[in-house]
N, C-alpha and C. Protein backbone atom coordinates (compact mmCIF):
# COMPACT_ATOMS: atom_id res chain seq x y z
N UNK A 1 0.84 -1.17 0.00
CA UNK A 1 0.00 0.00 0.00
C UNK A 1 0.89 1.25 0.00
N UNK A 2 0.66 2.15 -0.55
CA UNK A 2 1.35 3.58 -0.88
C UNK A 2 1.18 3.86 0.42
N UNK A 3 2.54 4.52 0.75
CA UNK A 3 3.14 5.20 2.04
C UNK A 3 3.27 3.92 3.37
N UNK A 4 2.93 2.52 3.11
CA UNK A 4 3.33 1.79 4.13
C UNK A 4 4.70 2.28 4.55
N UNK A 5 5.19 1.91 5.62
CA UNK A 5 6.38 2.08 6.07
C UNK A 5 6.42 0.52 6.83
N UNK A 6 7.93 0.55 6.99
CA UNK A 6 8.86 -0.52 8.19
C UNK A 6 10.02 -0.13 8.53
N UNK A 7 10.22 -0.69 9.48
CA UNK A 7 11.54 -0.47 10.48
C UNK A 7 12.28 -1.44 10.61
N UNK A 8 13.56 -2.11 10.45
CA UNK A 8 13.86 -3.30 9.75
C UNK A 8 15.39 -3.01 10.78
N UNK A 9 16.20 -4.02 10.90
CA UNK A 9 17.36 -3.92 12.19
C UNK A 9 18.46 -3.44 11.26
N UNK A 10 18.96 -3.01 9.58
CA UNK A 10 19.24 -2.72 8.86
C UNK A 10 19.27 -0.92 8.25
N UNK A 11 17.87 -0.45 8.82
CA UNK A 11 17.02 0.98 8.40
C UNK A 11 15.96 0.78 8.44
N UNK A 12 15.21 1.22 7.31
CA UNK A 12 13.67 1.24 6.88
C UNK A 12 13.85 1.43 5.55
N UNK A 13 12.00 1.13 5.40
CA UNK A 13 12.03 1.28 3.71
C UNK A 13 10.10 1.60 3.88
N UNK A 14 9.75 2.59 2.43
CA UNK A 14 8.69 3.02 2.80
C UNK A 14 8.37 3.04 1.37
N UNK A 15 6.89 2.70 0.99
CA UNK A 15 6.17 2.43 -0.15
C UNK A 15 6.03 3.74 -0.71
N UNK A 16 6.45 3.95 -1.91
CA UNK A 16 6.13 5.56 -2.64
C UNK A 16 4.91 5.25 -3.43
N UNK A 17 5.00 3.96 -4.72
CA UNK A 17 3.89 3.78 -5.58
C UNK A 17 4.00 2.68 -5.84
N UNK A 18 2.51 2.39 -6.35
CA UNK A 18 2.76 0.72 -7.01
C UNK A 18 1.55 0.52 -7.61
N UNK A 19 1.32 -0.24 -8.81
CA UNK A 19 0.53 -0.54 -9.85
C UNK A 19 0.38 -1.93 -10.15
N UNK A 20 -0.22 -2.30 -11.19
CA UNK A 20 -0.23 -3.81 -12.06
C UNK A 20 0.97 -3.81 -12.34
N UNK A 21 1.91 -4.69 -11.58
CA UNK A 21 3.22 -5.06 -11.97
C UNK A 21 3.73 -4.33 -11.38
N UNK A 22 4.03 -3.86 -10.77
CA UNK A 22 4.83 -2.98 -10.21
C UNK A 22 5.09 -2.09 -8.79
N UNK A 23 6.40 -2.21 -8.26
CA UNK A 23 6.16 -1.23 -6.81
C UNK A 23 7.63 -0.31 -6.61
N UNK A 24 7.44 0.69 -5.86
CA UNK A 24 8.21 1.60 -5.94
C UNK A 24 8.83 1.77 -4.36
N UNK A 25 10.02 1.43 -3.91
CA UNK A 25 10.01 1.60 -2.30
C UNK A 25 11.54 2.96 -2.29
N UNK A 26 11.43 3.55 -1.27
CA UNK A 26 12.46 4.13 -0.79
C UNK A 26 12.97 3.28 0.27
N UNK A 27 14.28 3.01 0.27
CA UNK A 27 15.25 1.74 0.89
C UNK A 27 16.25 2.43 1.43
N UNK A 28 16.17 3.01 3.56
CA UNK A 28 17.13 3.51 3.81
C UNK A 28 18.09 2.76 4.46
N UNK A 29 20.01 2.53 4.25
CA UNK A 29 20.31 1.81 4.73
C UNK A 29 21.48 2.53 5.58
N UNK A 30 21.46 2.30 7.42
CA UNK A 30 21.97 2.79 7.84
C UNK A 30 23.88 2.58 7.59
N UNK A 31 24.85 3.35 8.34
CA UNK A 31 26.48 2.83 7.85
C UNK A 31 26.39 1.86 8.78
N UNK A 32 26.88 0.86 7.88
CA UNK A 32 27.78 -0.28 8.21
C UNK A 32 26.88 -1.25 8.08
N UNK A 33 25.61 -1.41 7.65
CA UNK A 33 24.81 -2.14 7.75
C UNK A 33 24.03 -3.11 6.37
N UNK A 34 23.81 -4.09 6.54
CA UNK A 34 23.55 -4.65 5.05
C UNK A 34 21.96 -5.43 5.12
N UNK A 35 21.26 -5.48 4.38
CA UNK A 35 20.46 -6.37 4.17
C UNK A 35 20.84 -7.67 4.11
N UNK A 36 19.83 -8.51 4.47
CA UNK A 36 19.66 -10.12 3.85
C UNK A 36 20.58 -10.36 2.62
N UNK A 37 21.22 -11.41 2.44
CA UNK A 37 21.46 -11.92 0.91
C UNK A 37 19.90 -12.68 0.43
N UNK A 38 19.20 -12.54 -0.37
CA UNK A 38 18.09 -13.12 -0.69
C UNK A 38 18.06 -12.93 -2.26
N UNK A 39 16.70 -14.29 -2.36
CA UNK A 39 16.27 -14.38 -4.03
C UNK A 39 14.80 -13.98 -4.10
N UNK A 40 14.36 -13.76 -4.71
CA UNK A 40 12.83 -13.45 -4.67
C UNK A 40 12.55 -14.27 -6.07
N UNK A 41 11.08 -15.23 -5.73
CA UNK A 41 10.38 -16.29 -7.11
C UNK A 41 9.97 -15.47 -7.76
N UNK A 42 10.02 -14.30 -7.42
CA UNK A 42 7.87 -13.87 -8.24
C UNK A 42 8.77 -12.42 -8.82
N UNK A 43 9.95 -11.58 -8.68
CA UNK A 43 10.50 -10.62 -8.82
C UNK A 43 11.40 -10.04 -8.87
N UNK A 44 11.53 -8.97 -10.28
CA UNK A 44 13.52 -8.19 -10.45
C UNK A 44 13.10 -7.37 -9.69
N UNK A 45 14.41 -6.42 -9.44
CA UNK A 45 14.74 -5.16 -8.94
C UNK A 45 15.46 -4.81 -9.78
N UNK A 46 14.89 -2.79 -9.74
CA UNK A 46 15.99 -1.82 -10.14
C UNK A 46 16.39 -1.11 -9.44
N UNK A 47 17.52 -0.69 -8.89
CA UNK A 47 17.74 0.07 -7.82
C UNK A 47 18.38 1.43 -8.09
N UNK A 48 18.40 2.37 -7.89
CA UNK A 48 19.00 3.70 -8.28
C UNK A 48 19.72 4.31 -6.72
N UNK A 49 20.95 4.29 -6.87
CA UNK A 49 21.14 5.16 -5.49
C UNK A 49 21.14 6.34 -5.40
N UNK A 50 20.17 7.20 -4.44
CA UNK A 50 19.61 8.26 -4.45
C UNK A 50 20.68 9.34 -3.97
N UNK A 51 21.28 8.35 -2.92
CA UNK A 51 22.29 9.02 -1.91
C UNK A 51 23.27 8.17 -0.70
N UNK A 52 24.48 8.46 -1.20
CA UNK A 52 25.55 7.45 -0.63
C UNK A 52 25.96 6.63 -1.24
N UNK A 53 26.48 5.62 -0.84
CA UNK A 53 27.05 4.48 -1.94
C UNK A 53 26.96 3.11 -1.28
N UNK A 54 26.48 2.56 -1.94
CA UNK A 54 26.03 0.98 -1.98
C UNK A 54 26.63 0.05 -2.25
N UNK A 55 27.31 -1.07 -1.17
CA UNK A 55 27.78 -1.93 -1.50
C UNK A 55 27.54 -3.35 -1.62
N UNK A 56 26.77 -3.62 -2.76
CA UNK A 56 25.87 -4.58 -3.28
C UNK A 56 26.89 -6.38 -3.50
N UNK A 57 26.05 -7.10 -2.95
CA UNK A 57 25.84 -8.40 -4.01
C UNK A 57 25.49 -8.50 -4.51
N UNK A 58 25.43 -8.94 -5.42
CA UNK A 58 24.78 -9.58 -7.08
C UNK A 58 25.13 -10.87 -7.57
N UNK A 59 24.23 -12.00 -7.51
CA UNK A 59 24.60 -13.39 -7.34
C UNK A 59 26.13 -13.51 -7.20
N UNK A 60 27.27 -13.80 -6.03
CA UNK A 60 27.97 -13.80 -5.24
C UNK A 60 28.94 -12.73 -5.85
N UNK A 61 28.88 -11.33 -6.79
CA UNK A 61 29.21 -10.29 -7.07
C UNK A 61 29.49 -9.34 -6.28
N UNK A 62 31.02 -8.69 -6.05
CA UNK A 62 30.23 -7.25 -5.31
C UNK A 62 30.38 -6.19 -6.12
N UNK A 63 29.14 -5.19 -6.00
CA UNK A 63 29.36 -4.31 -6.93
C UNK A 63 29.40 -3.14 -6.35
N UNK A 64 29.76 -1.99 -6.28
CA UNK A 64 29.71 -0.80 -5.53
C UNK A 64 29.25 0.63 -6.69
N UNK A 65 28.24 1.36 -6.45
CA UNK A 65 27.41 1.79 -6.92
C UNK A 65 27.31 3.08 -6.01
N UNK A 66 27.73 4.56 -6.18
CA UNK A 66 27.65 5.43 -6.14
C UNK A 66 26.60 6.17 -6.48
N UNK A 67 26.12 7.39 -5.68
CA UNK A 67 24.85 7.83 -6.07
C UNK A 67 25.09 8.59 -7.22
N UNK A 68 23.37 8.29 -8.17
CA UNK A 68 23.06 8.60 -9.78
C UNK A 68 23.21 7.25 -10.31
N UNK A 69 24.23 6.06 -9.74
CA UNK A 69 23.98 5.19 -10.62
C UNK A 69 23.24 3.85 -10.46
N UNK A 70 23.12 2.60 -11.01
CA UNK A 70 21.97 2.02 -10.84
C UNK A 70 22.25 0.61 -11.09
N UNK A 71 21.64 -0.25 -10.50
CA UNK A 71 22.01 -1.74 -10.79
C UNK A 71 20.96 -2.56 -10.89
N UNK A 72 20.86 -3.50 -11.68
CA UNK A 72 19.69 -4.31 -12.38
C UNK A 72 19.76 -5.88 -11.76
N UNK A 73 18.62 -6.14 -10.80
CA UNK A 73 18.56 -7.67 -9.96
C UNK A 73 17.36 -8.31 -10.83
N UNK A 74 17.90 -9.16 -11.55
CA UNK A 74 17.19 -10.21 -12.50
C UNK A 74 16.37 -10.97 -11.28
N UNK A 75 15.48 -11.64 -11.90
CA UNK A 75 14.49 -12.72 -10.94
C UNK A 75 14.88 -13.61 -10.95
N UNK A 76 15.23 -14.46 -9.43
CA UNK A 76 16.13 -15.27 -9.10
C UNK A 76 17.21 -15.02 -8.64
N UNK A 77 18.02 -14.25 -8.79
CA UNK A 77 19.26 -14.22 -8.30
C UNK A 77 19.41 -13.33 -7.52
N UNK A 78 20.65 -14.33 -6.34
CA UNK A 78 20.53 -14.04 -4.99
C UNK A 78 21.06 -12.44 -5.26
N UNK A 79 20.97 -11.71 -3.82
CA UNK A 79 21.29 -10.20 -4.08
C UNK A 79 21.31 -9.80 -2.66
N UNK A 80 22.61 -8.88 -2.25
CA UNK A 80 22.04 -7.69 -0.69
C UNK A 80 22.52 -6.40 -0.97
N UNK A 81 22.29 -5.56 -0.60
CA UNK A 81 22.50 -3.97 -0.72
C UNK A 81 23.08 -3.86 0.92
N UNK A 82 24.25 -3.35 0.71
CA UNK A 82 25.13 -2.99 2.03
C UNK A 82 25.47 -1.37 1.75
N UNK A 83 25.51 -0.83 2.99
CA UNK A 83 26.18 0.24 3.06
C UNK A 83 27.54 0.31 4.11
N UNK A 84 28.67 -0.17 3.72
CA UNK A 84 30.06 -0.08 3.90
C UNK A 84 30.58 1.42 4.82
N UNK A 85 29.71 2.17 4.32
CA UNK A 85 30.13 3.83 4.52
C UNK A 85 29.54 4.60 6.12
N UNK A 86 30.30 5.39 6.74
CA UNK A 86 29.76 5.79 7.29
C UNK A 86 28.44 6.99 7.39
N UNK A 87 27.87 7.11 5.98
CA UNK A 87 26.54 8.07 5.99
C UNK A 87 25.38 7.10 5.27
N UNK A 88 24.29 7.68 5.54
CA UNK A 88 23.66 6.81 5.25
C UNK A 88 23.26 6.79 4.16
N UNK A 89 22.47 5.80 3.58
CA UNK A 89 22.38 5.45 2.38
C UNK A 89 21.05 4.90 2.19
N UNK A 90 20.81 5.72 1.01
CA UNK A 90 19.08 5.50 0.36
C UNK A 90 19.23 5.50 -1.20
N UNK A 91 18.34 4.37 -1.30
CA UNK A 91 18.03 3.49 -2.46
C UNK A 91 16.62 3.42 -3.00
N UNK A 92 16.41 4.08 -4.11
CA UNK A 92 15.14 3.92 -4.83
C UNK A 92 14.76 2.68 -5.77
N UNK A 93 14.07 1.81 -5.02
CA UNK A 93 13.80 0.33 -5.55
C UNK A 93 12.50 0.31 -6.48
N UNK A 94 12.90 0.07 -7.41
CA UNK A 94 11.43 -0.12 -9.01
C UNK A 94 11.36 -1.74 -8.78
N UNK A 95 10.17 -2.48 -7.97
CA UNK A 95 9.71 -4.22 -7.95
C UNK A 95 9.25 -4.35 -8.95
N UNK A 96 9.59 -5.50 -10.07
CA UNK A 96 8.50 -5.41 -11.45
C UNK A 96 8.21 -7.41 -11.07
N UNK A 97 7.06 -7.46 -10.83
CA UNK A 97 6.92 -8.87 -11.07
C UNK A 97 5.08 -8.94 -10.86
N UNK A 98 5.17 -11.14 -11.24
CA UNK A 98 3.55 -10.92 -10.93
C UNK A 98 3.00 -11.05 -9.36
N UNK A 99 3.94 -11.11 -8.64
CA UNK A 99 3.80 -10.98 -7.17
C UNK A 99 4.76 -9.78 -6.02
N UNK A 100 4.37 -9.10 -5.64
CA UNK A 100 5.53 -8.01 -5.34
C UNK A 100 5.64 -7.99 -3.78
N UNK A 101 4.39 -9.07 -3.27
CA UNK A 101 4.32 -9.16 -1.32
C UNK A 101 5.80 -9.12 -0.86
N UNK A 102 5.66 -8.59 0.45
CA UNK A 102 7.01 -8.94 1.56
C UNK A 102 7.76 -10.39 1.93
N UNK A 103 6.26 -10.95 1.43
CA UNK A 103 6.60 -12.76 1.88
C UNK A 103 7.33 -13.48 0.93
N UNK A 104 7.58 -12.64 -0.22
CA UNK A 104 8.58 -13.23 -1.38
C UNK A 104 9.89 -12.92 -1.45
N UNK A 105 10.83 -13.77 -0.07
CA UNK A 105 11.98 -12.96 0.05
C UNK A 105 12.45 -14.91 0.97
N UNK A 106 13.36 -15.12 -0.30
CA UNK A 106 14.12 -16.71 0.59
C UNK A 106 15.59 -16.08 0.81
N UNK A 107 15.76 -15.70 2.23
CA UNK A 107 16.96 -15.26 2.90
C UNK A 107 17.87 -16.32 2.83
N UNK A 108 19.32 -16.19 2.03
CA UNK A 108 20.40 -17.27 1.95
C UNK A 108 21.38 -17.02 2.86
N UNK A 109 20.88 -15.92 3.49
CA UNK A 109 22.38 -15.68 4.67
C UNK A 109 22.05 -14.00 5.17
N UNK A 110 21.71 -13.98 7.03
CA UNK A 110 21.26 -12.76 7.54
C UNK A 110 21.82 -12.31 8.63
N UNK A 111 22.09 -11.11 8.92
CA UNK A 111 23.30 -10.55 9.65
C UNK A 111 22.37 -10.86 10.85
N UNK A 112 21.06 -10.76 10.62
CA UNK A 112 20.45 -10.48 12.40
C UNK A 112 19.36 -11.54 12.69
N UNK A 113 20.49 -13.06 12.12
CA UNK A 113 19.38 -14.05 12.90
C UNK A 113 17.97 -14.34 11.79
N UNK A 114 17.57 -13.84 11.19
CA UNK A 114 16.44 -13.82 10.75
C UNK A 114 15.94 -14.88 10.07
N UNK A 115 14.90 -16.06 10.04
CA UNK A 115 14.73 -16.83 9.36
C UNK A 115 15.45 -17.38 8.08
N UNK A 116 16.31 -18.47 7.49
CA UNK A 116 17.08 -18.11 6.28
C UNK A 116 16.38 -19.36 5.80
């Protein structure tokens, strides 16, 4: 739903828009802190960094991604967005699939315990 929010042991991330096929999140990630490595069945990601720099996996890749530029997560393959840096870091996420729920997320490895 537009403008949901969460609070996640990582940052937060908060719903801007979303349509048939499609969802739009702002993804803040505090320094030093990384997301899940995860795959999603049902969905890619596009990610644009808005601000700071991102230090990504990409099926066992690391890629580092400076703000303005952008990295493309095919469906299926595993992926985490880290921020390495000490400022924080926000990420504009485009979900394109036929399922875009929260519950479509198989964690392969999580800094804080979290179901994998």
């Amino acid at each position: 739903m537009i403008g949901e929010t969460d609070t996640r042991p990582w940052g937060s991330w908060q719903v801007l828009d979303e349509g048939e096929g499609f969802k739009v999140k702002r993804i803040t990630v505090t320094p030093g802190s990384r997301l899940s490595y995860q795959t999603h069945e049902h969905r890619a990601e596009h990610w644009v960094v808005a601000a700071g720099r991102a230090t990504c996996v990409i099926d066992g890749e690391t890629v580092v991604a400076d703000t303005g530029q952008c990295i493309d997560v095919p469906l299926g393959v595993p992926h985490r967005i880290g921020n390495a840096d000490d400022t924080e870091l926000v990420i504009i996420e485009v979900m394109r699939g036929s399922y875009l729920g929260e519950d479509d997320i198989i964690r392969l490895a999580d800094d804080f315990g979290r179901a994998e």
